[in-house]
PDB file of N, CA and C in Angstrom:
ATOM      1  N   UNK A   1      22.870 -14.004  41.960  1.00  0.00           N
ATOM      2  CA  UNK A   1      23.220 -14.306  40.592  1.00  0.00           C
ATOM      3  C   UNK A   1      24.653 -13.898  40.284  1.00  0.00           C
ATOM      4  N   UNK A   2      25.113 -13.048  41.120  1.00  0.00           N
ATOM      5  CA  UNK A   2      26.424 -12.564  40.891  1.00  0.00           C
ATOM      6  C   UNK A   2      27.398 -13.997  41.278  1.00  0.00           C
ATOM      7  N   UNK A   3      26.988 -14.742  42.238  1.00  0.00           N
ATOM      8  CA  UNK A   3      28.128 -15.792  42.517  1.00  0.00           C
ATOM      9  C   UNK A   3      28.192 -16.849  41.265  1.00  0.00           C
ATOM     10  N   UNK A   4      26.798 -16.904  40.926  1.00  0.00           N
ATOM     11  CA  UNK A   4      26.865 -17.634  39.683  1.00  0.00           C
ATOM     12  C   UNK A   4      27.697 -17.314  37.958  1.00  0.00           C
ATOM     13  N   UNK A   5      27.957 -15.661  37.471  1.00  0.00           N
ATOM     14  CA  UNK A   5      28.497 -15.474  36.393  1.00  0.00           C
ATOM     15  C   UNK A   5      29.670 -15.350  36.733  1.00  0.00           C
ATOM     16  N   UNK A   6      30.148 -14.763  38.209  1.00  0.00           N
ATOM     17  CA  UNK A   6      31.536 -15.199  38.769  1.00  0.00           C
ATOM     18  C   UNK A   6      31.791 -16.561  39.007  1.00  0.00           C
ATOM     19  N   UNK A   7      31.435 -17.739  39.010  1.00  0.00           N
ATOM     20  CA  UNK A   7      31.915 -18.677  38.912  1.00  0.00           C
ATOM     21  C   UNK A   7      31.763 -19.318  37.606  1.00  0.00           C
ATOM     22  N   UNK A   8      31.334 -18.815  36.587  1.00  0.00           N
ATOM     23  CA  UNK A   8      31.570 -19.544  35.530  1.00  0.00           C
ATOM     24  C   UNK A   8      32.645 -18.529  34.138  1.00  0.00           C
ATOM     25  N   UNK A   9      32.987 -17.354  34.625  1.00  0.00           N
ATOM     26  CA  UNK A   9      33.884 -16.264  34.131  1.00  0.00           C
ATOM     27  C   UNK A   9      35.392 -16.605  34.556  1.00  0.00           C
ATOM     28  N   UNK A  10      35.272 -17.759  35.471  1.00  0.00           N
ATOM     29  CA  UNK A  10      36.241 -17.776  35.927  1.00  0.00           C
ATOM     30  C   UNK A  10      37.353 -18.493  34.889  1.00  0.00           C
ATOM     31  N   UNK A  11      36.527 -19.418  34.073  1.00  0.00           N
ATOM     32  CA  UNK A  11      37.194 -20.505  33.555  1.00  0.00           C
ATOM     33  C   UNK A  11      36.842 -20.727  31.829  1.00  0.00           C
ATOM     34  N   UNK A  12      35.614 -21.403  32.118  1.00  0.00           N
ATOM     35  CA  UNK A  12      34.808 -21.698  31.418  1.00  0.00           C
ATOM     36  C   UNK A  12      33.432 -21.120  31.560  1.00  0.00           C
ATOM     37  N   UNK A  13      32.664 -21.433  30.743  1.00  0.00           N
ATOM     38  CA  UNK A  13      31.198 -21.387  30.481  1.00  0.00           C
ATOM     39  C   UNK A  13      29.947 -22.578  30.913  1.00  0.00           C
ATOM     40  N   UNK A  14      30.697 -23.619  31.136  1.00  0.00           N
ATOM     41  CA  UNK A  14      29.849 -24.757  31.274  1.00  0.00           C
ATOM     42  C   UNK A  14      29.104 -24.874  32.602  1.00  0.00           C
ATOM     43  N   UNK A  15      29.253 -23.799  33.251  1.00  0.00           N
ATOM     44  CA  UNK A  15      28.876 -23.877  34.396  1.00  0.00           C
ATOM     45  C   UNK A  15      26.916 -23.151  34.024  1.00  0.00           C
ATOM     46  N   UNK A  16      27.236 -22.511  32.934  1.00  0.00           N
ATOM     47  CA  UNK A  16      25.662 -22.029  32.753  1.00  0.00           C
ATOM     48  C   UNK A  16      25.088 -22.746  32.085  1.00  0.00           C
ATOM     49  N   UNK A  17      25.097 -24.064  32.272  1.00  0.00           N
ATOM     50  CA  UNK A  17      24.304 -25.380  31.603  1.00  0.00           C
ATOM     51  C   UNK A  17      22.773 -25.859  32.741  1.00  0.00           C
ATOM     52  N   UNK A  18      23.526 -25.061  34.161  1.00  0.00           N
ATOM     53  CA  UNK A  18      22.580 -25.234  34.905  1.00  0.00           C
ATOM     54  C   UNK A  18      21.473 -24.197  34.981  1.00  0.00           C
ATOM     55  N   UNK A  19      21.731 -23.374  34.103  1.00  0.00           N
ATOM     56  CA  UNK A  19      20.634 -22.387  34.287  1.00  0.00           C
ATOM     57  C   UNK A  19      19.405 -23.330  33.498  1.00  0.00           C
ATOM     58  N   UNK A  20      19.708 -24.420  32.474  1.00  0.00           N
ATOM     59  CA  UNK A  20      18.226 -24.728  32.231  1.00  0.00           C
ATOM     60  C   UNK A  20      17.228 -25.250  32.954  1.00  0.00           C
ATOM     61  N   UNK A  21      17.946 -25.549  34.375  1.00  0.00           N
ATOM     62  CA  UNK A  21      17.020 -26.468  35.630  1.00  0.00           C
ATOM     63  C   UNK A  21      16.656 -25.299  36.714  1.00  0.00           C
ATOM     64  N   UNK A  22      17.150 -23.968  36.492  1.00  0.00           N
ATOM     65  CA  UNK A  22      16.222 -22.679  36.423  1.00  0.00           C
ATOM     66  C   UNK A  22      15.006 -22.522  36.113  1.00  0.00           C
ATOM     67  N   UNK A  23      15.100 -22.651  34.534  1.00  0.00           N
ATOM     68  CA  UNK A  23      13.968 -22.429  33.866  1.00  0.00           C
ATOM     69  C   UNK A  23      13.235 -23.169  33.919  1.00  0.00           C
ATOM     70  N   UNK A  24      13.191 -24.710  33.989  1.00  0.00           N
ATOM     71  CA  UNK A  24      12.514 -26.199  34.382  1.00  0.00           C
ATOM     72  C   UNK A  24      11.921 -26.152  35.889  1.00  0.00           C
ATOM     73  N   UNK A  25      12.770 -25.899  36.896  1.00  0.00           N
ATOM     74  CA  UNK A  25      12.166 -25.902  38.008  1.00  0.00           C
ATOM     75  C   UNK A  25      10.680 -25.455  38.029  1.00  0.00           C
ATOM     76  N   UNK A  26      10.068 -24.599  37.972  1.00  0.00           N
ATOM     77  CA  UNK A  26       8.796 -24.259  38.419  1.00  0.00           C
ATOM     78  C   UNK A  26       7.919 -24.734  36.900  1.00  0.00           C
ATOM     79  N   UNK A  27       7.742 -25.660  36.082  1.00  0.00           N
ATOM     80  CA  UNK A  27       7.424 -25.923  35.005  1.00  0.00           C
ATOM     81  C   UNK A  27       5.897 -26.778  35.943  1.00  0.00           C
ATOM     82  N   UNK A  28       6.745 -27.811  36.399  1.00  0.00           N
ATOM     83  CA  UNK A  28       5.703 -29.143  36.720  1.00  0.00           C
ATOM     84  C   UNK A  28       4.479 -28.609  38.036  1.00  0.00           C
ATOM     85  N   UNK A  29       4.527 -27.774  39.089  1.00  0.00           N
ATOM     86  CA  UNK A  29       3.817 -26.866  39.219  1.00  0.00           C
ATOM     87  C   UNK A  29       3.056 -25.997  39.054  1.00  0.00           C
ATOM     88  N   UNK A  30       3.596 -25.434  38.128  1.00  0.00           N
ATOM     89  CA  UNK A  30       2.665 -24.441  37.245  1.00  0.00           C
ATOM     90  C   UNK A  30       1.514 -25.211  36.866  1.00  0.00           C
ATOM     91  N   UNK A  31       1.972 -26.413  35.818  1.00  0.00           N
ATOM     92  CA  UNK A  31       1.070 -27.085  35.266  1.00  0.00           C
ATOM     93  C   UNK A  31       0.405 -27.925  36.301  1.00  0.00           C
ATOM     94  N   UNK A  32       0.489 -28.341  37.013  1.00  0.00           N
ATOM     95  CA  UNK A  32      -0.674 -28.497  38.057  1.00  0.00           C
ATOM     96  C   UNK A  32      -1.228 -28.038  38.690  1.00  0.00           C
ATOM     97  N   UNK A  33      -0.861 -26.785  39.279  1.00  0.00           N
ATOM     98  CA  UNK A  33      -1.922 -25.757  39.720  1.00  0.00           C
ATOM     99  C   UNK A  33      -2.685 -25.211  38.554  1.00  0.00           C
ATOM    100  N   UNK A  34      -2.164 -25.078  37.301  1.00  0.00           N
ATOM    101  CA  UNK A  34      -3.786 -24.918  36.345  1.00  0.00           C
ATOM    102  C   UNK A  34      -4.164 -25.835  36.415  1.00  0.00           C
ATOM    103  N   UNK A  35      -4.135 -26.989  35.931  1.00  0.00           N
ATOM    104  CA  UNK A  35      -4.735 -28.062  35.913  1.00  0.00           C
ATOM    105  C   UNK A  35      -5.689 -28.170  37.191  1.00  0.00           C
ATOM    106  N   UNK A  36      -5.630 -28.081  38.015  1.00  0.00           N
ATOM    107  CA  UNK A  36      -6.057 -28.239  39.169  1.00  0.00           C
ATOM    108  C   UNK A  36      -7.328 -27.157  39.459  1.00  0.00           C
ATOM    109  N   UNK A  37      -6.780 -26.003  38.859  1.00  0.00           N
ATOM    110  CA  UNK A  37      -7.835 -24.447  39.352  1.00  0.00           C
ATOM    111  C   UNK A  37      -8.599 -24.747  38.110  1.00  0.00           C
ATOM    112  N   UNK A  38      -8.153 -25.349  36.580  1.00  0.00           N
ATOM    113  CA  UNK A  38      -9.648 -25.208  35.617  1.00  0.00           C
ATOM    114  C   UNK A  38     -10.098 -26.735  35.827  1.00  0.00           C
ATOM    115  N   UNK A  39     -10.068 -27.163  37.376  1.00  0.00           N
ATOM    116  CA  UNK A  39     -11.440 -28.308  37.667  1.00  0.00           C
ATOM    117  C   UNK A  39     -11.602 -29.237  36.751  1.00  0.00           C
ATOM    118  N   UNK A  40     -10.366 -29.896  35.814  1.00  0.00           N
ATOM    119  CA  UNK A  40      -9.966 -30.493  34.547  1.00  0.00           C
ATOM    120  C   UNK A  40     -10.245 -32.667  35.360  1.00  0.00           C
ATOM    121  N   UNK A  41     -10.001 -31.950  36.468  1.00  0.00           N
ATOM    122  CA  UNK A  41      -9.517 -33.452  37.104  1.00  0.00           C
ATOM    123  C   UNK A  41     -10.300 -33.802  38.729  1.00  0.00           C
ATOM    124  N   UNK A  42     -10.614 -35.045  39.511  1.00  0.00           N
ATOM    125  CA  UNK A  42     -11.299 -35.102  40.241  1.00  0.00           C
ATOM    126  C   UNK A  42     -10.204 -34.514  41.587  1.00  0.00           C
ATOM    127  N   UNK A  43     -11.143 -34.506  42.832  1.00  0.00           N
ATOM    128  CA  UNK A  43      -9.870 -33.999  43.887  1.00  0.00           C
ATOM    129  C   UNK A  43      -9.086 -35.361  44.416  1.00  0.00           C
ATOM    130  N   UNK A  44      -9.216 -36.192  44.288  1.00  0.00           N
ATOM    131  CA  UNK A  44      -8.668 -37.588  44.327  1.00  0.00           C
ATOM    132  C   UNK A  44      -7.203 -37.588  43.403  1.00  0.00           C
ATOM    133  N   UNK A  45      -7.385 -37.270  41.987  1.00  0.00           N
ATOM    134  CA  UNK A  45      -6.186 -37.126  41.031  1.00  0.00           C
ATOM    135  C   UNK A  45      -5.673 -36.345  41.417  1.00  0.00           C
ATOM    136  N   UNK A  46      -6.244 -35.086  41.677  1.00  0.00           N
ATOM    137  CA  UNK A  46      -5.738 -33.665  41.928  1.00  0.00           C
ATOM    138  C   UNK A  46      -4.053 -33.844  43.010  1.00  0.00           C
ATOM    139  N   UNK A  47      -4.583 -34.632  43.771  1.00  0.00           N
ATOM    140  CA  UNK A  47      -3.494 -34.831  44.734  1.00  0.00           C
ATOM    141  C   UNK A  47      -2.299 -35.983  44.663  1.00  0.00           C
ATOM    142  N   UNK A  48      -2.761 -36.960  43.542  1.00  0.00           N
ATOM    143  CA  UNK A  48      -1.604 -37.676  42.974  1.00  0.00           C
ATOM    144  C   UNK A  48      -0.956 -36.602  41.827  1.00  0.00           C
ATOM    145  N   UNK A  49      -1.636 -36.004  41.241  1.00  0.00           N
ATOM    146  CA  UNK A  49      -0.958 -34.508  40.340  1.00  0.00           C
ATOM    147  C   UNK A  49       0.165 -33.914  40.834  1.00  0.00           C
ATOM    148  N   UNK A  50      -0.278 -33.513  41.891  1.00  0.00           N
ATOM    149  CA  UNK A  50       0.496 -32.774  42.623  1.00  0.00           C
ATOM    150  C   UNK A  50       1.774 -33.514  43.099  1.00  0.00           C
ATOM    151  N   UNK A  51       1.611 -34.975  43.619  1.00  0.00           N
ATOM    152  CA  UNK A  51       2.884 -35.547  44.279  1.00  0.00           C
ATOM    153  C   UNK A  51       3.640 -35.813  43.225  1.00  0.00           C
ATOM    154  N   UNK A  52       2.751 -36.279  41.994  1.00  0.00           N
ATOM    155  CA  UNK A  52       4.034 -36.592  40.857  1.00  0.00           C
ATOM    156  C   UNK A  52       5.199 -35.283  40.679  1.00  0.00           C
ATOM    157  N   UNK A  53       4.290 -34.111  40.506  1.00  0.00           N
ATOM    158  CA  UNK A  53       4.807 -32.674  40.363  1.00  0.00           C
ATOM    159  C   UNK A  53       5.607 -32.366  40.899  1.00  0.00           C
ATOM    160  N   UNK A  54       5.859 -32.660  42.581  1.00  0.00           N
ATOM    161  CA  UNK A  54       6.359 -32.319  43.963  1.00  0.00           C
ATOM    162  C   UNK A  54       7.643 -33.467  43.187  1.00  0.00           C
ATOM    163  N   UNK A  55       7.125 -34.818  42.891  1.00  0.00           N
ATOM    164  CA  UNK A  55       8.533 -34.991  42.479  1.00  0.00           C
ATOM    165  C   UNK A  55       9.469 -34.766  41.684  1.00  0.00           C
ATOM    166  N   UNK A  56       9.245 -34.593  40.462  1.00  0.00           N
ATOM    167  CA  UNK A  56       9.540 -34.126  39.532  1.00  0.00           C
ATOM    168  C   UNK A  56      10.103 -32.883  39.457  1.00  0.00           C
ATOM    169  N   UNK A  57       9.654 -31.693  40.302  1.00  0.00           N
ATOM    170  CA  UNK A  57      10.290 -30.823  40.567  1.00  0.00           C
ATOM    171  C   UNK A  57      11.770 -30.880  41.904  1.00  0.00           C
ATOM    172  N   UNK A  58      11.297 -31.689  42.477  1.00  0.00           N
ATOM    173  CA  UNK A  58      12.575 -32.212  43.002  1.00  0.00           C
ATOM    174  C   UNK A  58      13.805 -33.209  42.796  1.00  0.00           C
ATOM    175  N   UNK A  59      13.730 -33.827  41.459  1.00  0.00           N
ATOM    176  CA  UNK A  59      14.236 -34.323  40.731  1.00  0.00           C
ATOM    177  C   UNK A  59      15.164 -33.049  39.858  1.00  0.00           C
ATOM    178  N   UNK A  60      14.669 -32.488  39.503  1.00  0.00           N
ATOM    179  CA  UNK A  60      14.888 -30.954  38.714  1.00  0.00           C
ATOM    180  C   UNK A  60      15.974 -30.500  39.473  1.00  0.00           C
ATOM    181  N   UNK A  61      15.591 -30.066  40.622  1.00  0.00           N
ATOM    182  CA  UNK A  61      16.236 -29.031  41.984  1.00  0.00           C
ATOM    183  C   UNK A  61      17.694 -30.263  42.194  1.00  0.00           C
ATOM    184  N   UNK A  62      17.553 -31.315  42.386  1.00  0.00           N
ATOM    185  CA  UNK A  62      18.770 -32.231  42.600  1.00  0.00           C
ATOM    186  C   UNK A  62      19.718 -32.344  41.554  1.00  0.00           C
ATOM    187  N   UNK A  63      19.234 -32.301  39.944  1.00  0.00           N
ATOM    188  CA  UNK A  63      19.944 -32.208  39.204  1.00  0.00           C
ATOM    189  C   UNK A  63      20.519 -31.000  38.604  1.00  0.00           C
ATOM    190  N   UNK A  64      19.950 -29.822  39.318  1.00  0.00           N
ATOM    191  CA  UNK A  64      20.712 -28.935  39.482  1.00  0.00           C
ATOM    192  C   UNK A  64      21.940 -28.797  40.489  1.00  0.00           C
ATOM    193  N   UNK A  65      21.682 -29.502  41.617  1.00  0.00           N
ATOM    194  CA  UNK A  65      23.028 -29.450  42.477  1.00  0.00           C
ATOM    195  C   UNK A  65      23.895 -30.522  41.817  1.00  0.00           C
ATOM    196  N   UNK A  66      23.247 -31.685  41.207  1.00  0.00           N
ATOM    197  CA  UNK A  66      24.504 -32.244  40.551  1.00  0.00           C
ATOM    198  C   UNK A  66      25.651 -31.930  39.944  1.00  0.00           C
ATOM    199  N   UNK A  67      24.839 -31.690  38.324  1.00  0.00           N
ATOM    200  CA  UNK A  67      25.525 -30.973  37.151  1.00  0.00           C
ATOM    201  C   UNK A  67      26.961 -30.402  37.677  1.00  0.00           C
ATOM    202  N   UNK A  68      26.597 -29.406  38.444  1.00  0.00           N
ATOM    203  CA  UNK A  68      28.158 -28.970  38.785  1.00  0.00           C
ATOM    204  C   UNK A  68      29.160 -30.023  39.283  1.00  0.00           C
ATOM    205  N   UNK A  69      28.944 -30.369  40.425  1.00  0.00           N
ATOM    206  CA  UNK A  69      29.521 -31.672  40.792  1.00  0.00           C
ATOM    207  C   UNK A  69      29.969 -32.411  40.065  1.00  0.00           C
ATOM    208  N   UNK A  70      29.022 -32.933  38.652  1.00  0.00           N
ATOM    209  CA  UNK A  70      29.599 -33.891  37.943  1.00  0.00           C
ATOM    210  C   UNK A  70      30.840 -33.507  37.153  1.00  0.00           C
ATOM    211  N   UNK A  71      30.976 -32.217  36.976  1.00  0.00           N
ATOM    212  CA  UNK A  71      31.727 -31.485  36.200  1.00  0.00           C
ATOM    213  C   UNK A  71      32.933 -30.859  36.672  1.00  0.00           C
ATOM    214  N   UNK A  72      32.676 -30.491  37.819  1.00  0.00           N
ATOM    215  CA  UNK A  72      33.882 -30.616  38.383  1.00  0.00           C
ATOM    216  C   UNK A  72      34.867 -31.907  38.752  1.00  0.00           C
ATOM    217  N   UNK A  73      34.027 -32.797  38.839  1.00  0.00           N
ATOM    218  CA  UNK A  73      34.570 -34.439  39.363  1.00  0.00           C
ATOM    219  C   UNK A  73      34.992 -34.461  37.828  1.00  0.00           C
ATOM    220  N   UNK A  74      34.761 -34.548  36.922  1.00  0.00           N
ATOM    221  CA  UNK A  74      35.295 -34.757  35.386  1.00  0.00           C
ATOM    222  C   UNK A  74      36.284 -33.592  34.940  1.00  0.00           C
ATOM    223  N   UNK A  75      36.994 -32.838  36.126  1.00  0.00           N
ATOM    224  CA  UNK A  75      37.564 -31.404  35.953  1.00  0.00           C
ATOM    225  C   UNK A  75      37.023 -30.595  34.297  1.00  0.00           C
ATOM    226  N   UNK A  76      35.614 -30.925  34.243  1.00  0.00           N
ATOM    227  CA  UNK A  76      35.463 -29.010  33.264  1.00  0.00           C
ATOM    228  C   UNK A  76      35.279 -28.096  33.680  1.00  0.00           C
ATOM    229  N   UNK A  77      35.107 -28.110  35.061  1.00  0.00           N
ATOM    230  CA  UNK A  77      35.087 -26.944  35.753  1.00  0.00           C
ATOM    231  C   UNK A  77      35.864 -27.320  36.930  1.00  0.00           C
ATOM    232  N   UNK A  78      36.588 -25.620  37.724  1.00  0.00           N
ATOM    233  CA  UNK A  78      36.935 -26.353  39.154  1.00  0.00           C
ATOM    234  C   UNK A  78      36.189 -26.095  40.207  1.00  0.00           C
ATOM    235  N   UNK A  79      36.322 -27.001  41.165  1.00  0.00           N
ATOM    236  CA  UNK A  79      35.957 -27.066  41.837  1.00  0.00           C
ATOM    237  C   UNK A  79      35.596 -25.743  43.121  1.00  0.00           C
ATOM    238  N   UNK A  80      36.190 -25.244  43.023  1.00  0.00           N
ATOM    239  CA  UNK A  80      35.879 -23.561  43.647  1.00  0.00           C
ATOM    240  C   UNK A  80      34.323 -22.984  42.637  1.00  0.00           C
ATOM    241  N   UNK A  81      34.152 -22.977  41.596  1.00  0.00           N
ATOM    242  CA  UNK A  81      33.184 -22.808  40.376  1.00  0.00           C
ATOM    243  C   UNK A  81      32.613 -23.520  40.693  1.00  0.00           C
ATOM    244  N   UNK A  82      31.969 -24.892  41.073  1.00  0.00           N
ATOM    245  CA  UNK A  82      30.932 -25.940  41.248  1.00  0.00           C
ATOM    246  C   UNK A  82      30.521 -24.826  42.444  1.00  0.00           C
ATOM    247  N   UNK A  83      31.539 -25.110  43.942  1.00  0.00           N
ATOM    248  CA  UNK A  83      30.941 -24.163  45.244  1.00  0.00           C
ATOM    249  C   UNK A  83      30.000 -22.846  44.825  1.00  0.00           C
ATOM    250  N   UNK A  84      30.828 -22.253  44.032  1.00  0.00           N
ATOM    251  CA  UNK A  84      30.005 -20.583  43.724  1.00  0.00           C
ATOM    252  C   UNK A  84      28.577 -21.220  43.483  1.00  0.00           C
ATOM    253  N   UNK A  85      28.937 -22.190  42.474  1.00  0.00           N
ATOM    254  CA  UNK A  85      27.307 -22.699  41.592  1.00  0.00           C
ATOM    255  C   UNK A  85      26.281 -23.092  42.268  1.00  0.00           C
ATOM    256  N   UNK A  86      26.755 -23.879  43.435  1.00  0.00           N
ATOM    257  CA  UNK A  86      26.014 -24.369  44.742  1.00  0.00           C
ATOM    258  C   UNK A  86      25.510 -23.526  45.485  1.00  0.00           C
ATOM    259  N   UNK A  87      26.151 -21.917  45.469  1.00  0.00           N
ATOM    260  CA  UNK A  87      25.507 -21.468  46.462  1.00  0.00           C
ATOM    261  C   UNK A  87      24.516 -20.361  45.679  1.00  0.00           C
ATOM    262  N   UNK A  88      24.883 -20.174  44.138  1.00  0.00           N
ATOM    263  CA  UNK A  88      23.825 -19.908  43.964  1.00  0.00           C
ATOM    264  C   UNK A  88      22.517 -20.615  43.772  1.00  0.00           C
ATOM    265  N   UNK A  89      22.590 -21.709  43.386  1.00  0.00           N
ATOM    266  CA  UNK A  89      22.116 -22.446  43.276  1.00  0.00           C
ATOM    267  C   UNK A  89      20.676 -22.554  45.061  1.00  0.00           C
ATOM    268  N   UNK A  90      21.067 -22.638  45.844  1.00  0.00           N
ATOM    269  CA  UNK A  90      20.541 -22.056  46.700  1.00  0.00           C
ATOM    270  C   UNK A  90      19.599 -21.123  46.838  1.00  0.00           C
ATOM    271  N   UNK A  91      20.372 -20.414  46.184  1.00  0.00           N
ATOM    272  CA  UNK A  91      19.365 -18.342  46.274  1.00  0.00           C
ATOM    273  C   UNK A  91      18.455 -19.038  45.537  1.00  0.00           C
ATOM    274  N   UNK A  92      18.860 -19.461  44.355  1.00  0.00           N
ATOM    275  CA  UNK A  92      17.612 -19.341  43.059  1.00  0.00           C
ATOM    276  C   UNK A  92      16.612 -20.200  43.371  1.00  0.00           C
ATOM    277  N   UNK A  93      16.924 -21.658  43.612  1.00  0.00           N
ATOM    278  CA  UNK A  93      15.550 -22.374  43.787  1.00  0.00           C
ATOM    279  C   UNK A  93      15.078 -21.803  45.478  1.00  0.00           C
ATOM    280  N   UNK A  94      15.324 -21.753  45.821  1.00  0.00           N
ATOM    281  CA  UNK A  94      14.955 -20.917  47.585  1.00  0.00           C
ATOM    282  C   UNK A  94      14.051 -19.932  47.299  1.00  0.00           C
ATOM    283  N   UNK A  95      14.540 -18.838  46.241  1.00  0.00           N
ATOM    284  CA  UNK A  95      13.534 -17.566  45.816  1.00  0.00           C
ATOM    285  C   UNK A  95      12.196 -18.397  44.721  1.00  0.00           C
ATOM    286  N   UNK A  96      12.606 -19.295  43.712  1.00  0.00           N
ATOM    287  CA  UNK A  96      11.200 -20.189  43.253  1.00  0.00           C
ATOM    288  C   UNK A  96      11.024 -20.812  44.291  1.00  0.00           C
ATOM    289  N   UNK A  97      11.050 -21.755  45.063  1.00  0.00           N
ATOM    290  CA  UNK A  97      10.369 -22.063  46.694  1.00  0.00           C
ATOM    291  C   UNK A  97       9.316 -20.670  47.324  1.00  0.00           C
ATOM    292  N   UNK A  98       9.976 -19.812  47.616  1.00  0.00           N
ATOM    293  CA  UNK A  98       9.185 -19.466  48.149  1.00  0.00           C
ATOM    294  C   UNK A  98       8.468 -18.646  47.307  1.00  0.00           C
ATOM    295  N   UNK A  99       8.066 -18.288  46.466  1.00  0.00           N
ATOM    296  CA  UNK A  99       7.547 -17.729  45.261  1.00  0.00           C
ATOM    297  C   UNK A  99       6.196 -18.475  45.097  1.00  0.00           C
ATOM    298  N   UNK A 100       6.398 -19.468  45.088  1.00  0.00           N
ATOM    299  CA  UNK A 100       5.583 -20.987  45.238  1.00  0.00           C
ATOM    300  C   UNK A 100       4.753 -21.149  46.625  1.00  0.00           C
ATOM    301  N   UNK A 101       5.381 -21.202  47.430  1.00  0.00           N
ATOM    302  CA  UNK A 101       5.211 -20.783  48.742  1.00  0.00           C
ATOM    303  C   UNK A 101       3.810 -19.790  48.665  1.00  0.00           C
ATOM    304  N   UNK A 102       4.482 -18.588  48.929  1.00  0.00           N
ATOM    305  CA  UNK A 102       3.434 -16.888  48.588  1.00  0.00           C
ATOM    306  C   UNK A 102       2.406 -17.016  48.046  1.00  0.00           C
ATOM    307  N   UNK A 103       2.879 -17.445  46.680  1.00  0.00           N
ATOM    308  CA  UNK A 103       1.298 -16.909  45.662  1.00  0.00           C
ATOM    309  C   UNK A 103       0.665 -18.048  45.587  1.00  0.00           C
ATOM    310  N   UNK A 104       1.083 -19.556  46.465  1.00  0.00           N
ATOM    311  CA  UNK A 104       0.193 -20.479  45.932  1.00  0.00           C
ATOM    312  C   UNK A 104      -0.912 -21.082  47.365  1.00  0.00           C
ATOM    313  N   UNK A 105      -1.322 -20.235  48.442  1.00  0.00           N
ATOM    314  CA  UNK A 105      -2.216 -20.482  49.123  1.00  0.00           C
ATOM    315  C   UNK A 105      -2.762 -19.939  49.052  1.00  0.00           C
ATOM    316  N   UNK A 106      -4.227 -20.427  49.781  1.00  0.00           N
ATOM    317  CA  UNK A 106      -5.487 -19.734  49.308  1.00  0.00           C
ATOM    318  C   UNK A 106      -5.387 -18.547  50.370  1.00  0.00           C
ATOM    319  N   UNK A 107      -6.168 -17.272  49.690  1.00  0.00           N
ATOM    320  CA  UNK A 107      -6.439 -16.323  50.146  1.00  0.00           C
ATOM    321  C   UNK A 107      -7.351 -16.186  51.070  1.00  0.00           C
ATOM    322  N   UNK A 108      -7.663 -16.057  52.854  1.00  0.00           N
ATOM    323  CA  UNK A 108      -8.462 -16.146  53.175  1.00  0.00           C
ATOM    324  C   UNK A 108      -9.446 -14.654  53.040  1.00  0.00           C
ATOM    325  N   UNK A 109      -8.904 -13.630  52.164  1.00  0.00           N
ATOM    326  CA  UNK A 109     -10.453 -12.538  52.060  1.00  0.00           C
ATOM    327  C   UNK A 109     -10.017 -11.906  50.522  1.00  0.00           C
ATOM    328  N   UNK A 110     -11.304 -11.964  50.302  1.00  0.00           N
ATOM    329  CA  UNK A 110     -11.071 -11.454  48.929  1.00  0.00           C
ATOM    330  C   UNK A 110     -11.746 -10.483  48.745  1.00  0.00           C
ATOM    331  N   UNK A 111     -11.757  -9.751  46.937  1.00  0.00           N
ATOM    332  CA  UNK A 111     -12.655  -8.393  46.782  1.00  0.00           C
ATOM    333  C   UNK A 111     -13.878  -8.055  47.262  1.00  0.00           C
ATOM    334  N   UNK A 112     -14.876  -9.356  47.354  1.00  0.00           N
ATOM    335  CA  UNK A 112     -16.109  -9.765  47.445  1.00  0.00           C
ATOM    336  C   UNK A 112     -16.851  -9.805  49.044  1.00  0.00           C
ATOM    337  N   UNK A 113     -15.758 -10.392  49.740  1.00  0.00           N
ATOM    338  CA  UNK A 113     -16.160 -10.336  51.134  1.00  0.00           C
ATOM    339  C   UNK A 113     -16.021  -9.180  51.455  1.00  0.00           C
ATOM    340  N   UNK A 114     -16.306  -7.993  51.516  1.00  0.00           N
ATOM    341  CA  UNK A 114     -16.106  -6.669  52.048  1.00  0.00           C
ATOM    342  C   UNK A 114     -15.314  -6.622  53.672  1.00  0.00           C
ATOM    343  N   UNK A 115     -15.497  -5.394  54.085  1.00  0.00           N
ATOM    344  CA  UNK A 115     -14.696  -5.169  55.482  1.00  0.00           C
ATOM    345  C   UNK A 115     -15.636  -5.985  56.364  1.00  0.00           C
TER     346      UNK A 115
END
């Protein structure tokens, strides 16, 4: 996160426009793994749920690497500031990836199954 307020301290501010595809990224997920765990939907949907989700969240993740890009190509930011943004950009959805990753397979032993 540090490459990210250093690249937007540098100049301008517009570079933290991408933090809202931060907060968006793990949205369309979320909501399908509830959807999915309160048994709302058949397992047939369940898995078009999910691909819409899978896209949509990757739609998200791309327009986060844009934004900067576009903005630097329109010089409001420079281009050294897009790079920083990119590479945080990296850390952050990489750490929601695998976050996603971790807590979202099934557990093979739980409280119930004893030793």
């Amino acid at each position: 996160m540090y490459l990210y307020f250093f690249s937007c301290s540098a100049v301008n501010w517009y570079g933290l426009l991408t933090l809202i595809f931060y907060l968006l990224s793990p949205v369309p997920l979320a909501i399908a793994r509830k959807c999915a765990s309160a048994e709302r939907i058949s397992a047939e949907n369940s898995n078009l749920l999910f691909e819409v989700c899978y896209f949509l969240s990757a739609c998200i993740v791309v327009s986060g690497f844009g934004l900067p890009a576009v903005l630097a190509r329109g010089q409001t930011i420079q281009a050294a500031s897009a790079g920083l943004i990119a590479g945080a950009n990296l850390f952050v959805f990489g750490t929601v990836y695998s976050y996603f990753i971790f807590f979202g397979r099934e557990d093979e032993w739980d409280w119930n199954s004893g030793f």
